[in-house]
Protein backbone atom coordinates (compact mmCIF):
# COMPACT_ATOMS: atom_id res chain seq x y z
CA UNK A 1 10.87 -19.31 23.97
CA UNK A 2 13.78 -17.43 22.57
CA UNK A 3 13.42 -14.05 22.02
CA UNK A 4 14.19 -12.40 18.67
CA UNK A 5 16.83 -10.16 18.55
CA UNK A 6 15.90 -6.51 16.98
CA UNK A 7 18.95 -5.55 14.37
CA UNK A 8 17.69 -2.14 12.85
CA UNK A 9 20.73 0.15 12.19
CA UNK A 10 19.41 1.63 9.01
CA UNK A 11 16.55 2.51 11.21
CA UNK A 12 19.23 3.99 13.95
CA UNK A 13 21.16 6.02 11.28
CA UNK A 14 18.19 7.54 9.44
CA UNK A 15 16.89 8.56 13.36
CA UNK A 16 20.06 10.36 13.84
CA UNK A 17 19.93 11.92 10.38
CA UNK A 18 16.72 13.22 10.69
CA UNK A 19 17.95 14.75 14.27
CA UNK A 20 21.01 16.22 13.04
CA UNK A 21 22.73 14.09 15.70
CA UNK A 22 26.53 13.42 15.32
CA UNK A 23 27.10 9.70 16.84
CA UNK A 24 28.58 11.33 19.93
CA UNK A 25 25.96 13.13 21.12
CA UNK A 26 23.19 10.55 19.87
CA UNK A 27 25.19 7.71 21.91
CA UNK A 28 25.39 10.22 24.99
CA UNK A 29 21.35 10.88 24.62
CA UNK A 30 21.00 6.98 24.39
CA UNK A 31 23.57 6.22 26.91
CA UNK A 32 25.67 4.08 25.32
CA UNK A 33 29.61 4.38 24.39
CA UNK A 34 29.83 5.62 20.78
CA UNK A 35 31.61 2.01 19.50
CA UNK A 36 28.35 0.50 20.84
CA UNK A 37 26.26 2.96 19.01
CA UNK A 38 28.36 2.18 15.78
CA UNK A 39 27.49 -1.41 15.95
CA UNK A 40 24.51 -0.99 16.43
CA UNK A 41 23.79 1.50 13.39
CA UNK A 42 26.00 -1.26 11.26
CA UNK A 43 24.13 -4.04 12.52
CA UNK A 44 27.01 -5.81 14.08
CA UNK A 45 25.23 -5.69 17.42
CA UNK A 46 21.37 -6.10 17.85
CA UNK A 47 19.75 -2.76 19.86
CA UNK A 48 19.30 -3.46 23.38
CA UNK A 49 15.94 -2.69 25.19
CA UNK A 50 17.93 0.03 27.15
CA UNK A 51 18.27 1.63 23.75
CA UNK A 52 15.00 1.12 22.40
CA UNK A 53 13.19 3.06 26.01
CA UNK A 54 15.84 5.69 25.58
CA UNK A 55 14.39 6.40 21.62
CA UNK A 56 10.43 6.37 23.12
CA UNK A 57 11.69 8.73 26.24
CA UNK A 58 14.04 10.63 24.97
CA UNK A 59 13.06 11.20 21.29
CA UNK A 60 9.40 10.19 20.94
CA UNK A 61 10.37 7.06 18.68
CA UNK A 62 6.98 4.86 17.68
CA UNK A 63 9.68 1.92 18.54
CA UNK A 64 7.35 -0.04 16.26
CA UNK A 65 9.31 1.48 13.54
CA UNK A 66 12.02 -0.50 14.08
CA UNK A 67 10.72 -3.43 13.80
CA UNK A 68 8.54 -3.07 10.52
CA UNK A 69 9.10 -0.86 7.48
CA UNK A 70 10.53 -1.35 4.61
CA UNK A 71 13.09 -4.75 5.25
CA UNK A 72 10.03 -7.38 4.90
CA UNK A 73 8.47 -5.97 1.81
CA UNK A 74 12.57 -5.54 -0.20
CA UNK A 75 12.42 -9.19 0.98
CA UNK A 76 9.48 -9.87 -0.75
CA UNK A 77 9.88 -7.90 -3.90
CA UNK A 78 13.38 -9.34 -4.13
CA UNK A 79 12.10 -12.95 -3.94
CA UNK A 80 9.92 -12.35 -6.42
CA UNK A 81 12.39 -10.66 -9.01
CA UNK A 82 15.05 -13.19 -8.51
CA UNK A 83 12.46 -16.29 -9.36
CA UNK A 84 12.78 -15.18 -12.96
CA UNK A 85 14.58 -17.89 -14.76
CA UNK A 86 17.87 -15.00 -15.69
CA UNK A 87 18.49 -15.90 -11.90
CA UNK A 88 17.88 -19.46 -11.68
CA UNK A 89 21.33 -20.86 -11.25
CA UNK A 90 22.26 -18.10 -8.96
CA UNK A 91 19.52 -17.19 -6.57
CA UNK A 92 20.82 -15.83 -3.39
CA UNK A 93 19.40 -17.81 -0.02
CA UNK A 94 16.94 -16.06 2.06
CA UNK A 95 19.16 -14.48 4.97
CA UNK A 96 20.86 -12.66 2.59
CA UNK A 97 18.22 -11.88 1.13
CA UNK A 98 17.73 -10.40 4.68
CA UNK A 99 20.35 -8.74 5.67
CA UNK A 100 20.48 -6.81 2.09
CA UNK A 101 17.01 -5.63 3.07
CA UNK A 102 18.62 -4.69 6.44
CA UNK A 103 21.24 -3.20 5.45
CA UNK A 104 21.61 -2.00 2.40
CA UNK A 105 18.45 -1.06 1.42
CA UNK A 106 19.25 1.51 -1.49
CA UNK A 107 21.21 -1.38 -3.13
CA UNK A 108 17.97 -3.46 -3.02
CA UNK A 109 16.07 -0.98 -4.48
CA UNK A 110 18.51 -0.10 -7.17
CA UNK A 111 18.17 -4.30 -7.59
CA UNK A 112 14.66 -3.91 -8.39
CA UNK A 113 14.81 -0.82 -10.44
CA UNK A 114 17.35 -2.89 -12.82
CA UNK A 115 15.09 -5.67 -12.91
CA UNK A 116 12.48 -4.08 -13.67
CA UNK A 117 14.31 -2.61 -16.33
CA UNK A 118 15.09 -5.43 -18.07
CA UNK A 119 11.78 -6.85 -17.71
CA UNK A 120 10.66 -4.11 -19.57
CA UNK A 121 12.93 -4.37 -22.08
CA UNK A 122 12.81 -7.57 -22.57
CA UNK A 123 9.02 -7.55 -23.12
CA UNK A 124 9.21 -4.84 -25.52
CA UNK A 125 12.22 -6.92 -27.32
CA UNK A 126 9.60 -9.60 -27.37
CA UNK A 127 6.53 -8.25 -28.42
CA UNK A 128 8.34 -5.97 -31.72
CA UNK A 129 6.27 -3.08 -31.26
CA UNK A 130 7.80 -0.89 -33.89
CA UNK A 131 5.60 2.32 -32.49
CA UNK A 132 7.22 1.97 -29.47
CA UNK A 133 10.79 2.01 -30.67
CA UNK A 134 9.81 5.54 -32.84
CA UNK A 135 9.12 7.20 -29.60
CA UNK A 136 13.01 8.10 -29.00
CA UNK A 137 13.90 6.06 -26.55
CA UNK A 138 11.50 4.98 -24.07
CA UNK A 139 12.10 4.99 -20.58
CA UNK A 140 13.00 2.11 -19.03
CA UNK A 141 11.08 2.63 -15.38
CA UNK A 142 7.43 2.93 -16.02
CA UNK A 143 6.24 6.36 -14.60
CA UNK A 144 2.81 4.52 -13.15
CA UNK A 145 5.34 2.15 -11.36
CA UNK A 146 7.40 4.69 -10.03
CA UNK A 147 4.69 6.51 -8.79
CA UNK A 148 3.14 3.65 -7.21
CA UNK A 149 6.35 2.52 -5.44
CA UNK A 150 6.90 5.97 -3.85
CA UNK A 151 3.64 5.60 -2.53
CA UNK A 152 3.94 1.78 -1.23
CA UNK A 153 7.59 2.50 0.17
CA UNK A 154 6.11 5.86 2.48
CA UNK A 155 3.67 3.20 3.89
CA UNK A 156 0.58 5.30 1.97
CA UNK A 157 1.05 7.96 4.68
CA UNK A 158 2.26 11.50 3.94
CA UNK A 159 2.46 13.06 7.06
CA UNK A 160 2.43 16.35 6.02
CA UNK A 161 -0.30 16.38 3.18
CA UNK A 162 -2.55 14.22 6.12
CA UNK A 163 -2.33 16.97 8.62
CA UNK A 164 -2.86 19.80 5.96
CA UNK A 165 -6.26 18.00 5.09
CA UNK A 166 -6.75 17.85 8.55
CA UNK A 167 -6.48 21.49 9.27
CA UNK A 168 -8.92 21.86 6.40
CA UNK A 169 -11.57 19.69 7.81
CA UNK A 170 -11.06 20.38 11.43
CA UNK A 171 -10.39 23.62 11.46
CA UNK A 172 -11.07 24.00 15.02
CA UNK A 173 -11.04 20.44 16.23
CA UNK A 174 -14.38 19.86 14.78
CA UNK A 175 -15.09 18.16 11.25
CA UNK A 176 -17.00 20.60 8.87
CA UNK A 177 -19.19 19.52 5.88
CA UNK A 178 -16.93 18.73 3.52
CA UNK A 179 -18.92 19.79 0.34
CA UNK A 180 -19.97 23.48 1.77
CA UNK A 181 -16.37 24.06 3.24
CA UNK A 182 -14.71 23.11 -0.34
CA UNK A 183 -17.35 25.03 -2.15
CA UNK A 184 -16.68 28.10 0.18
CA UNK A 185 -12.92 27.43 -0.58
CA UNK A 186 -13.01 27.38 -3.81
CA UNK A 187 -15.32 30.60 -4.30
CA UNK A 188 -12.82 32.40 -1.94
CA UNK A 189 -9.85 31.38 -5.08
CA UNK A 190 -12.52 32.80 -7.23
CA UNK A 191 -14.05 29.52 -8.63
CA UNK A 192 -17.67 28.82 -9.15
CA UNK A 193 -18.96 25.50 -8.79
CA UNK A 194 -21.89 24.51 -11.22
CA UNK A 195 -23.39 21.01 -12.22
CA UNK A 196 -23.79 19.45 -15.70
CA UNK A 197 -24.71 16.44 -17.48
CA UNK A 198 -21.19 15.84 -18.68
CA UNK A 199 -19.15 12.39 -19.37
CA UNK A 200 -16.29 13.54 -17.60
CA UNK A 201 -16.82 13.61 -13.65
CA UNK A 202 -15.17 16.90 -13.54
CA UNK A 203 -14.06 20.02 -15.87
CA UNK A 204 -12.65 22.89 -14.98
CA UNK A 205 -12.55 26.00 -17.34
CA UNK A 206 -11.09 29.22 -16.45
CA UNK A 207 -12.91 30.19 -13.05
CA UNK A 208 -15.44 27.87 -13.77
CA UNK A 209 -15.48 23.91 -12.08
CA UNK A 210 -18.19 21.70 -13.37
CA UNK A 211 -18.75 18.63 -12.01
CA UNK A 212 -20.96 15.63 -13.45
CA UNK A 213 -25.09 15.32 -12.13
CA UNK A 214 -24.23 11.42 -12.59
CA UNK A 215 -21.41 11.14 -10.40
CA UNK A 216 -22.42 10.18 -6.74
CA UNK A 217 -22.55 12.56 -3.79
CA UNK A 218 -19.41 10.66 -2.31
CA UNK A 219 -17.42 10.83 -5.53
CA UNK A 220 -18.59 14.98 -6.12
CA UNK A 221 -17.41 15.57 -2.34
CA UNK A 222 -14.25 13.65 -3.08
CA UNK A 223 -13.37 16.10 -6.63
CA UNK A 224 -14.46 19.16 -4.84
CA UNK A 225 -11.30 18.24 -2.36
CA UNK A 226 -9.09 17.48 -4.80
CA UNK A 227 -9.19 20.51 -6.57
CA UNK A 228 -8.99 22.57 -2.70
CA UNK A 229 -5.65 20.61 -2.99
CA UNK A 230 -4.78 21.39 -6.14
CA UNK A 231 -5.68 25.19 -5.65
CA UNK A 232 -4.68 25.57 -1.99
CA UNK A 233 -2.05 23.02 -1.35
CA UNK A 234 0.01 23.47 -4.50
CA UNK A 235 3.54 24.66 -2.48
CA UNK A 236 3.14 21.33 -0.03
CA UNK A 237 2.57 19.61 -3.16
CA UNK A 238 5.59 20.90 -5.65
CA UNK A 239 7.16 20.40 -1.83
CA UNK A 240 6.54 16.68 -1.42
CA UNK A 241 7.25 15.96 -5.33
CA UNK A 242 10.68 17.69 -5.12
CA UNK A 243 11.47 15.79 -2.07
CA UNK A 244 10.86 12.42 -4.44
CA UNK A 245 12.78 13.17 -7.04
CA UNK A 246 10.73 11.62 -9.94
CA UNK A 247 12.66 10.23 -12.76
CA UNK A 248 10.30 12.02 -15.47
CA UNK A 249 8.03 14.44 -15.86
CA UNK A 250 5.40 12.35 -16.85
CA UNK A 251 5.47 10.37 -13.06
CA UNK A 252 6.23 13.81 -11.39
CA UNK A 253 2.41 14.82 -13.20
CA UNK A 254 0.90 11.33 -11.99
CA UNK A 255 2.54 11.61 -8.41
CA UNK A 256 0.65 15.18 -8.45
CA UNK A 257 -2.56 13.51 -9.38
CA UNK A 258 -1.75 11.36 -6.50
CA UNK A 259 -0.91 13.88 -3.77
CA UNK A 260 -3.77 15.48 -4.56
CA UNK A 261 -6.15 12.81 -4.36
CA UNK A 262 -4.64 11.77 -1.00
CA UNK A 263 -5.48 14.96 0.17
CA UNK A 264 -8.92 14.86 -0.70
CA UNK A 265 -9.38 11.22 1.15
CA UNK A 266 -7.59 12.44 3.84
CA UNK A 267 -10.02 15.86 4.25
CA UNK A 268 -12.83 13.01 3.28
CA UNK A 269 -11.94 11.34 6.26
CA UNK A 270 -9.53 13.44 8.78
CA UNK A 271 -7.87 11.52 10.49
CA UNK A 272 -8.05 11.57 14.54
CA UNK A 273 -12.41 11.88 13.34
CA UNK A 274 -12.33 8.85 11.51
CA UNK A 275 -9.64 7.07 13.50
CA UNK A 276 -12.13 7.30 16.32
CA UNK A 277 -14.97 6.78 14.45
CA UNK A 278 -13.32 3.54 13.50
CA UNK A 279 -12.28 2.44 16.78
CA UNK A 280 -16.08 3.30 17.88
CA UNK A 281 -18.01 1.16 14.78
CA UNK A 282 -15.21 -1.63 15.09
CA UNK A 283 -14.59 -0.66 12.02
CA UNK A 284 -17.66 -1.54 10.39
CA UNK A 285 -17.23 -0.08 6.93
CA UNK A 286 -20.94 0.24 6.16
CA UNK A 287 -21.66 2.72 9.38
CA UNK A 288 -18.69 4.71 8.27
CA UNK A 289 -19.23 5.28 4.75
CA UNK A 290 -22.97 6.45 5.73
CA UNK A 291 -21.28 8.80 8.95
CA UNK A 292 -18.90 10.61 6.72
CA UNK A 293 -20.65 10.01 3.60
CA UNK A 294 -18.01 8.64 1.80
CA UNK A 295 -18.01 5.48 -0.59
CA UNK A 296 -17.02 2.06 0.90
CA UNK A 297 -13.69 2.09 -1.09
CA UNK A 298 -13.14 5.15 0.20
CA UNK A 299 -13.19 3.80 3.73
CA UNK A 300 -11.26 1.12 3.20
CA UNK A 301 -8.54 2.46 1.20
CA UNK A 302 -8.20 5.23 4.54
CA UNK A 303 -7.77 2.62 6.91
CA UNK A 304 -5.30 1.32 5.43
CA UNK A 305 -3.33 4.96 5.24
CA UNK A 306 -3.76 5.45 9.36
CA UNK A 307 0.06 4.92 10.01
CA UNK A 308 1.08 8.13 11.67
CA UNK A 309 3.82 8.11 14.35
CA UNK A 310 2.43 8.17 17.86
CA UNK A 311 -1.00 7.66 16.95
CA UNK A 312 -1.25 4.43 14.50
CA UNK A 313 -4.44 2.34 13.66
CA UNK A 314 -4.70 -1.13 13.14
CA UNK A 315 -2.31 -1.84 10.26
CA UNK A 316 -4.54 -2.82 7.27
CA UNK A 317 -3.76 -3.93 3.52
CA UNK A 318 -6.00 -2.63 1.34
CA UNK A 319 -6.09 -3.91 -2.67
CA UNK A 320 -8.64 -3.57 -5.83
CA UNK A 321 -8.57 -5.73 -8.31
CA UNK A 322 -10.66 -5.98 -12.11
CA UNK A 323 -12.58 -8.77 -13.21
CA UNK A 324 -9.03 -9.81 -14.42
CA UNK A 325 -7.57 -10.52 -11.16
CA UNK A 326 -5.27 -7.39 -12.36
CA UNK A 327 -4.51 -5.27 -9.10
CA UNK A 328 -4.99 -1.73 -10.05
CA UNK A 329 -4.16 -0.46 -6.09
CA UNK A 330 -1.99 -1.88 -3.56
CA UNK A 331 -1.15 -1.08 0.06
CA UNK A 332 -0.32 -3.16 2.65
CA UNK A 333 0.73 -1.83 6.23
CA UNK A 334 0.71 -5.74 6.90
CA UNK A 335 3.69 -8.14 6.46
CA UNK A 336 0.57 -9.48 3.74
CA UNK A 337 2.86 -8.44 0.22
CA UNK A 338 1.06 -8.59 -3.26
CA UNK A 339 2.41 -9.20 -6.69
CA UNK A 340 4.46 -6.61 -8.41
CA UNK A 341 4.25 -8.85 -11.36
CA UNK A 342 0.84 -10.63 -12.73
CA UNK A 343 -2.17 -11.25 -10.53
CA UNK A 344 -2.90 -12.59 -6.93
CA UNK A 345 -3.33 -16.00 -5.70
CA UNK A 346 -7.25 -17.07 -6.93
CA UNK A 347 -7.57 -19.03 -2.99
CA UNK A 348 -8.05 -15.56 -1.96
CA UNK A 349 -11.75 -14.28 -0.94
CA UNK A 350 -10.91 -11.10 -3.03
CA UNK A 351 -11.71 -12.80 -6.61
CA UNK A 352 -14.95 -14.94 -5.22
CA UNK A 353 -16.55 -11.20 -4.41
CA UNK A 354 -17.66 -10.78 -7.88
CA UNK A 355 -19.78 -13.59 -7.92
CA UNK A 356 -21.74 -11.87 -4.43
CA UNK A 357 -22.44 -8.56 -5.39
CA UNK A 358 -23.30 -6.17 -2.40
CA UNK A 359 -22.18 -8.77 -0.24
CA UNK A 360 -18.94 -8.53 2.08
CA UNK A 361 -16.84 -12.09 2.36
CA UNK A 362 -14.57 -13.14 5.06
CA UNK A 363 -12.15 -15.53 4.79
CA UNK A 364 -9.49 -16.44 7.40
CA UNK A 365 -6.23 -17.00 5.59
CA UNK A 366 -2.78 -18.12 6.06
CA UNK A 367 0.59 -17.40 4.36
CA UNK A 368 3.16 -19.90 3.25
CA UNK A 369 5.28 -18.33 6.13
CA UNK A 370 2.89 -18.56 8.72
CA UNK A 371 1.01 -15.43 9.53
CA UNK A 372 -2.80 -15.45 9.12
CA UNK A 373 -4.83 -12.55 8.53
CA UNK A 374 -9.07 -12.06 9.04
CA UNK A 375 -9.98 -10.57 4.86
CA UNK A 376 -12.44 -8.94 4.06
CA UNK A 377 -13.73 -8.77 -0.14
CA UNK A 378 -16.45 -6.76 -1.72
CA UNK A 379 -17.70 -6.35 -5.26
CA UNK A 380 -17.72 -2.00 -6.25
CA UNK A 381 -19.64 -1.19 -9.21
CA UNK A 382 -18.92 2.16 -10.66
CA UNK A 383 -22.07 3.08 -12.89
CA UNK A 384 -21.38 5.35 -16.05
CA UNK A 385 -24.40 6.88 -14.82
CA UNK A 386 -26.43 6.49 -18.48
CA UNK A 387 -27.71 2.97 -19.91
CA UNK A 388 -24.66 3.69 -22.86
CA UNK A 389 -21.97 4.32 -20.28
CA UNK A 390 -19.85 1.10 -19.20
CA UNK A 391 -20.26 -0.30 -15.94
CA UNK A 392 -16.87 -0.63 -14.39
CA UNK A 393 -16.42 -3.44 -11.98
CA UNK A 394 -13.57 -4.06 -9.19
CA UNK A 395 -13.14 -5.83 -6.03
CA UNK A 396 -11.39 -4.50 -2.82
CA UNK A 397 -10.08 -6.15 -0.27
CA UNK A 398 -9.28 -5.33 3.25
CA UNK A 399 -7.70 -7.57 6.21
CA UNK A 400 -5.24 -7.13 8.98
CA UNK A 401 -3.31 -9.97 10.91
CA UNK A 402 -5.54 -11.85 13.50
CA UNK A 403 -4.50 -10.16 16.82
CA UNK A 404 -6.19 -7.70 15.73
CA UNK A 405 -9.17 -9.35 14.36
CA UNK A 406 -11.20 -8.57 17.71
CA UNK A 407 -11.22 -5.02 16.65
CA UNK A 408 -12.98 -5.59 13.76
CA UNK A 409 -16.97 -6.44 13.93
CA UNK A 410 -16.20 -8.53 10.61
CA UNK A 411 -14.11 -11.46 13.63
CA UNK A 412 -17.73 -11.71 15.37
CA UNK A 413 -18.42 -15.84 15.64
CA UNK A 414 -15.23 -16.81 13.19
CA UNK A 415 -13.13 -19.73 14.62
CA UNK A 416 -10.05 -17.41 14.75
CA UNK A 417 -8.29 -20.13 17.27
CA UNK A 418 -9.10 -22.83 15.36
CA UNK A 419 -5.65 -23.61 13.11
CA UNK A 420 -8.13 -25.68 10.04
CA UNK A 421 -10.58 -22.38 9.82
CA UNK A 422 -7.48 -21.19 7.36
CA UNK A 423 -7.13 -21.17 4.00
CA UNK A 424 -3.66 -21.14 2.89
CA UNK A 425 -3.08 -18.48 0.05
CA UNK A 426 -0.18 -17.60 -1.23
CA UNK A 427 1.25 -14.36 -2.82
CA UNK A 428 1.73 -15.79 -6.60
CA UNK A 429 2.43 -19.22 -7.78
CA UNK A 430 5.58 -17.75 -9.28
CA UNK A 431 7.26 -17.79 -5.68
CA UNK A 432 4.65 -19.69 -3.59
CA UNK A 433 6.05 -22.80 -1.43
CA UNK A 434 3.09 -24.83 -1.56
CA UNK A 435 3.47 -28.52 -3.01
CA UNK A 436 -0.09 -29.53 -2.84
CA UNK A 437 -2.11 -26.63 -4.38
CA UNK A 438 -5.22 -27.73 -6.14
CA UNK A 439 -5.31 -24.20 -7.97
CA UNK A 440 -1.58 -23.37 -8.83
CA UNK A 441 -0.98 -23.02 -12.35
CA UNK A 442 2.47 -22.80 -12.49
CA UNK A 443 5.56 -24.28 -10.98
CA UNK A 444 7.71 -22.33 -8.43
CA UNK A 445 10.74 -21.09 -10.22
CA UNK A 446 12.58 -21.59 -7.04
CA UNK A 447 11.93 -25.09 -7.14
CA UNK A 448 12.85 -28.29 -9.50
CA UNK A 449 10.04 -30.41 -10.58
CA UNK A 450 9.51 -34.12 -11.39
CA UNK A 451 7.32 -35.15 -14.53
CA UNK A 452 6.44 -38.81 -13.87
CA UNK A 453 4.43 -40.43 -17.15
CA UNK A 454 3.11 -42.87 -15.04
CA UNK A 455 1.60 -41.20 -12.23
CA UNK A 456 -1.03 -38.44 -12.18
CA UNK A 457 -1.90 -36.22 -9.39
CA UNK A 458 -4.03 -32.78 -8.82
CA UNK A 459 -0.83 -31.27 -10.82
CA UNK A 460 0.90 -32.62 -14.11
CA UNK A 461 3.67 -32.52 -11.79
CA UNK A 462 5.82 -32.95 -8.85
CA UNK A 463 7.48 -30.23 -7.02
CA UNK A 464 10.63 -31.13 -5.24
């Protein structure tokens, strides 16, 4: 079998950048002639193993970042965006696709960002929302989105913030409470901590923090963290969202929200602690939440964040979903991609988890381009904590590809060499291949299709 050859200049250049390297001396450390080193950072010439042993030995590289990142999920996003019709007539083919991902990656992204643009204006065009247009101009990149894409594009790991939370936790190599050592924190910044029968799950007013008596230990621990983080951490935080460069104050404010939050699952749950933990439990989500007494979406989402160089975990995705199919988190270290635009594909496990509540489903899945993955759904009810409050109800889901399935005490008796054990999913039926889907409900913009009077099949239809 052929092997595949490994292009990754962009990965090359940034390397060097980060170093301070001119190409001379990087091609000297790599020992390679400096118009060899320039084809490879332009892609002209694929990196030889030579070169990729010389970035583990001589730099430290996780050479697995060559070969994943960003490339796969620009090639996914762009797929999607150019299946709206505005592109029908001139959709680019796949390798391009490809090699824009490759390498020119800020012109992909500056692709997206102007589609999403005009998405957004065309939908407010559409829907003659007269409030909206009083607002003086509103911004065409939603701050939620932009926030969420910095997140998704640093693969959920902030190296930095991680090993602050760390420090915090494991002060000394060992993992402290986490309640008594934020509590202690915060009354050394001069806050006192009391508990109330409020609505809100926390207030804080002057020196005083109140936290809600119906919020669950798990979620009081978690809120105690973030405001450590928001007290402690604030220069790594203003550090991180200068380093961003947020397009309005408004996602600069959310992205702080964010920062914060990862610090507190990260302090939740340090990292080389849990990562073992994981490894120990096969990642069995139940015995973790109860060892660190965190939540079960807490778990989950933190798996999915254990990405850092030298010491990775199993790469996870990780999603949530309402009782809409509407995903309201995202994160895939997987080359599994979601939906930027509308909901997931309803073959996934993910959507059946509401009708098994307290249950966890498995499902082993396949992709339209091949890869199958071992997911994991469960129902998470979030009580208001009063017979008045609302109930709010979400799904999460959790999976990795299967050669790593054997890691995960969830693969235990599943026919994971068995090719028919797989359901195929797909990411949305807006760009999904599939011809014969029993569930699809609409046609593949990428695709013609055949109405035939005469003839009636599973779809009204006939995709060519």
């Amino acid at each position: 079998m052929a092997t595949q050859k490994l292009y990754a200049g962009v990965k090359l250049r940034e390397t060097r950048g980060r170093l301070g390297l001119t190409q001379k001396v990087f091609a000297d450390r790599l020992g390679v002639s400096l118009p060899y080193l320039n084809q490879m950072e332009n892609n002209h010439r694929p990196v030889s193993a030579g070169v990729v042993l010389a970035l583990a030995g001589e730099f430290g590289l996780d050479v697995t970042e060559l070969s994943v990142g960003d490339a796969e999920r620009l090639v996914s996003d762009m797929r999607e965006a150019l299946a709206d019709p505005v592109f029908a007539e001139t959709s680019p083919p796949l390798a391009d696709l490809r090699l824009a991902a490759s390498n020119a990656p800020a012109l992909a992204r500056a692709f997206l960002e102007l589609h999403r643009a005009y998405r957004q204006g065309h939908e407010r065009l559409a829907s003659l929302d007269e409030a909206m247009g009083r607002e003086g101009g509103p911004t065409l990149v939603s701050p939620w989105e932009e926030v969420r894409d910095f997140f998704h594009y640093c693969d959920n790991y902030l190296d930095a913030v991680d090993r602050a939370a760390e420090r915090f936790s494991c002060p000394d190599g060992k993992r402290l409470e986490p309640i008594a050592r934020a509590t202690e924190t915060l009354a050394a910044q001069g806050i006192k901590l009391q508990f109330s029968d409020i609505e809100a799950v926390w207030q804080r007013d002057g020196t005083t923090l109140t936290l809600s008596t119906r919020a669950g230990a798990s979620t009081q621990a978690f809120q105690l963290l973030h405001q450590v983080a928001l007290l402690t951490q604030n220069g790594l935080l203003e550090a991180t969202l200068d380093l961003a460069r947020f397009q309005s104050d408004t996602a600069r404010a959310i992205a702080k929200i964010g920062l914060a939050n990862y610090f507190a699952g990260a302090a939740l749950l340090p990292y080389r602690v849990f990562q073992a933990a994981a490894q120990e439990t096969r990642h069995d989500l139940e015995r973790l939440a109860d060892r660190f007494g965190a939540s079960i979406e807490q778990v989950a989402h933190r798996l999915s964040t254990l990405q850092r160089p030298g010491a990775k975990g199993i790469p996870f995705f990780f999603v949530r979903v309402d009782q809409a199919g509407t995903i309201t988190k995202r994160h895939s270290a997987t080359r599994l991609q979601f939906a930027r635009f509308g909901g997931a594909c309803p073959l996934w496990n993910v959507h059946q988890a509401f009708e098994t509540p307290g249950r966890f489903l498995r499902q082993l899945a396949e992709t339209p381009d091949g890869v199958r993955y071992l997911c994991l759904a469960r129902d998470v009810s979030k009580s208001g904590g009063s017979f008045l409050a609302p109930v709010r109800r979400y799904a999460i889901g959790l999976g990795c590809e299967v050669s790593h399935a054997r890691g995960l005490v969830y693969a235990d008796d599943m026919e994971l060499a068995n090719p028919r054990a797989y359901q195929p999913i797909g990411i949305s039926c807006r760009i999904c291949e599939r011809r014969d889907c029993h569930q699809r409900s609409v046609p593949p913009l990428e695709r013609r299709v055949r109405v035939d009077p005469a003839k009636r099949g599973v779809l009204p239809y006939e995709i060519g």
